[in-house]
N, C-alpha and C. Protein backbone atom coordinates (compact mmCIF):
# COMPACT_ATOMS: atom_id res chain seq x y z
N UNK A 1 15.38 -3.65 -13.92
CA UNK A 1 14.33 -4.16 -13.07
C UNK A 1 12.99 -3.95 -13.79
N UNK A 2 11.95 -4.84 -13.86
CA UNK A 2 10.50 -4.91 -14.14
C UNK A 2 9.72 -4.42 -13.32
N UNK A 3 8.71 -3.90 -13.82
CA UNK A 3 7.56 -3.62 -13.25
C UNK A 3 6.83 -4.62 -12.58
N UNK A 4 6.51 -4.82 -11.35
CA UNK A 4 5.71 -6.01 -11.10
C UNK A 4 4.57 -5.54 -10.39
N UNK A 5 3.88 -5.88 -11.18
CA UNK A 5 1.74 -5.29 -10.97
C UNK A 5 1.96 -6.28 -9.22
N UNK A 6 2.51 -7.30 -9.18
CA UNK A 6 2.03 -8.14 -8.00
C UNK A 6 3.00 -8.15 -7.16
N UNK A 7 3.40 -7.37 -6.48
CA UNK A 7 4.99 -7.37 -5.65
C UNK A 7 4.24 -8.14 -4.42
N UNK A 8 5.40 -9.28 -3.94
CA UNK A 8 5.25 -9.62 -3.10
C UNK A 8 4.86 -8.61 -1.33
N UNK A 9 4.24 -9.03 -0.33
CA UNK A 9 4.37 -7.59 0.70
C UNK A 9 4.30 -8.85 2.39
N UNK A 10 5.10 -9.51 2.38
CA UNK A 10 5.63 -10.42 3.30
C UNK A 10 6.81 -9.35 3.79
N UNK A 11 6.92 -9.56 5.00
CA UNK A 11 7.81 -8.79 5.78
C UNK A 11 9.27 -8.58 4.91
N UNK A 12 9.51 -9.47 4.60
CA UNK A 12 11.32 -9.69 3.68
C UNK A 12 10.67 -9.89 2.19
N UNK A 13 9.74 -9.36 1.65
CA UNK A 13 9.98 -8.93 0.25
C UNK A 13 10.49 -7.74 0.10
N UNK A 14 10.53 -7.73 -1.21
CA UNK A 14 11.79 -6.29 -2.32
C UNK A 14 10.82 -4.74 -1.48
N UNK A 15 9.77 -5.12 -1.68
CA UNK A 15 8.94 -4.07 -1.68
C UNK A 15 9.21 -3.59 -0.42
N UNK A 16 9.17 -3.92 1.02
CA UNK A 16 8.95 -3.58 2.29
C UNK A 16 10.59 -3.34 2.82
N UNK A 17 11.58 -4.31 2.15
CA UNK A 17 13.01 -4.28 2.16
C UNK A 17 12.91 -3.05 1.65
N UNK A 18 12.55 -2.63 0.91
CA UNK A 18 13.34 -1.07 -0.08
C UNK A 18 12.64 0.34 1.01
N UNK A 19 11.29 -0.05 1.37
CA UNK A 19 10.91 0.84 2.37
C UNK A 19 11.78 0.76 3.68
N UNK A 20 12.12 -0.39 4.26
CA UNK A 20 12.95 0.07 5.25
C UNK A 20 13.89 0.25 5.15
N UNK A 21 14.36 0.15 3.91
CA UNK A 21 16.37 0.81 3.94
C UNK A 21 16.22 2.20 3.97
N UNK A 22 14.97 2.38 3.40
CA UNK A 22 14.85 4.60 3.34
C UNK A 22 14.24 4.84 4.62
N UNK A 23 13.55 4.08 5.94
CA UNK A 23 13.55 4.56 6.90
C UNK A 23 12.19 4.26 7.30
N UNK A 24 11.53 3.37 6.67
CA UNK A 24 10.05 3.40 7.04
C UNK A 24 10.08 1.56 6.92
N UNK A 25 9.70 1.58 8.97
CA UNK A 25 9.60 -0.03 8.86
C UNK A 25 8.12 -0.76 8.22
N UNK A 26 7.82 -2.16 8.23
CA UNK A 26 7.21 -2.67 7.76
C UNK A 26 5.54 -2.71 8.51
N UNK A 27 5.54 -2.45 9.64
CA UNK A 27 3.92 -1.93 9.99
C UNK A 27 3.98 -0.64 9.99
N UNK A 28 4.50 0.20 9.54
CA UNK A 28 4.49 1.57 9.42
C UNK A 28 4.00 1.70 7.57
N UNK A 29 4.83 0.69 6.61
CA UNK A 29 4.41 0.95 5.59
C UNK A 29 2.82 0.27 5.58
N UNK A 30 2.48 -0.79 5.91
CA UNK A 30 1.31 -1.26 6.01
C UNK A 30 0.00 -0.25 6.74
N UNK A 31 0.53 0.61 7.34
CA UNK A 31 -0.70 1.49 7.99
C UNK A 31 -0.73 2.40 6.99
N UNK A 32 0.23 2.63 6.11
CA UNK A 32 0.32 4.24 5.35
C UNK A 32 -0.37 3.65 4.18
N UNK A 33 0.12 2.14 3.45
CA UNK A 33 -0.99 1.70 2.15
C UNK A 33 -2.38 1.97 2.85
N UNK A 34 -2.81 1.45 4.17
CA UNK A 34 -4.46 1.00 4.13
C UNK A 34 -5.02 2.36 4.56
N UNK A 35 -4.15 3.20 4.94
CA UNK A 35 -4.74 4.46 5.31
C UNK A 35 -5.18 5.28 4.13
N UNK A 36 -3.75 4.75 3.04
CA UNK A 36 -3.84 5.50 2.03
C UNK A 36 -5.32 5.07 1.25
N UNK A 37 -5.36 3.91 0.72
CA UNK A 37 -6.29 3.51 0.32
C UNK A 37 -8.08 3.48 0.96
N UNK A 38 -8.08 3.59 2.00
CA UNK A 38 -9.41 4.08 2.60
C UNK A 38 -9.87 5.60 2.07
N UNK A 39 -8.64 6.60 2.24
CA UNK A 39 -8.62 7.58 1.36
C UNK A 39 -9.20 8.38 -0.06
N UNK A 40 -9.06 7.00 -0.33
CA UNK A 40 -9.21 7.01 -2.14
C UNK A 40 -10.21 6.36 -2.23
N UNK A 41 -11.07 5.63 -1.35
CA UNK A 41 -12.43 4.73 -1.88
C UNK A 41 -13.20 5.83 -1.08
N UNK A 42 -14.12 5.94 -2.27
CA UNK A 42 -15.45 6.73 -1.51
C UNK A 42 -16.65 5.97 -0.92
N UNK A 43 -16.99 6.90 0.24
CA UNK A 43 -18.20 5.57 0.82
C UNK A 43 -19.21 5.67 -0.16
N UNK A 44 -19.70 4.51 0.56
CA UNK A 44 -20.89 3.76 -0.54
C UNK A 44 -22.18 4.59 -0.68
N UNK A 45 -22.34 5.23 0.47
CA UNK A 45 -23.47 6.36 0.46
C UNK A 45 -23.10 7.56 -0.67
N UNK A 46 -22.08 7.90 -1.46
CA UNK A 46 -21.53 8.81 -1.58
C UNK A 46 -21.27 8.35 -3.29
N UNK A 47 -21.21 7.51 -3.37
CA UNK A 47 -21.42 6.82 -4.89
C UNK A 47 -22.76 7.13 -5.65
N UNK A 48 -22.86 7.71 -6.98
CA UNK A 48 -23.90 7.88 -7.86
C UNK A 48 -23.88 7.11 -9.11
N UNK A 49 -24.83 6.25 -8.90
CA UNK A 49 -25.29 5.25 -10.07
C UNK A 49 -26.18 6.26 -11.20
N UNK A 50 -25.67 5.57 -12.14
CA UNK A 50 -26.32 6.43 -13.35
C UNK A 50 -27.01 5.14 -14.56
């Protein structure tokens, strides 16, 4: 199997299929990416330009 930078994330792609065979349905994985990712971006107030 390849690496794919662009995985599909439609309810019945590989990606969301492989999360729910281990137990985590498909708006459950979608809250945990955007949660995750809010996470990881720092607010904009909080950014230092140099």
């Amino acid at each position: 199997n390849e690496v794919n930078t662009m995985p599909g994330m439609t309810a019945h792609s590989q990606v969301p299929t492989m999360f729910a065979a281990d137990g985590l349905p498909y708006p459950a994985l979608l809250d945990l990416l955007v949660a995750e990712a809010l996470g990881r971006d720092p607010a904009p107030d909080a950014v230092t330009y140099v």
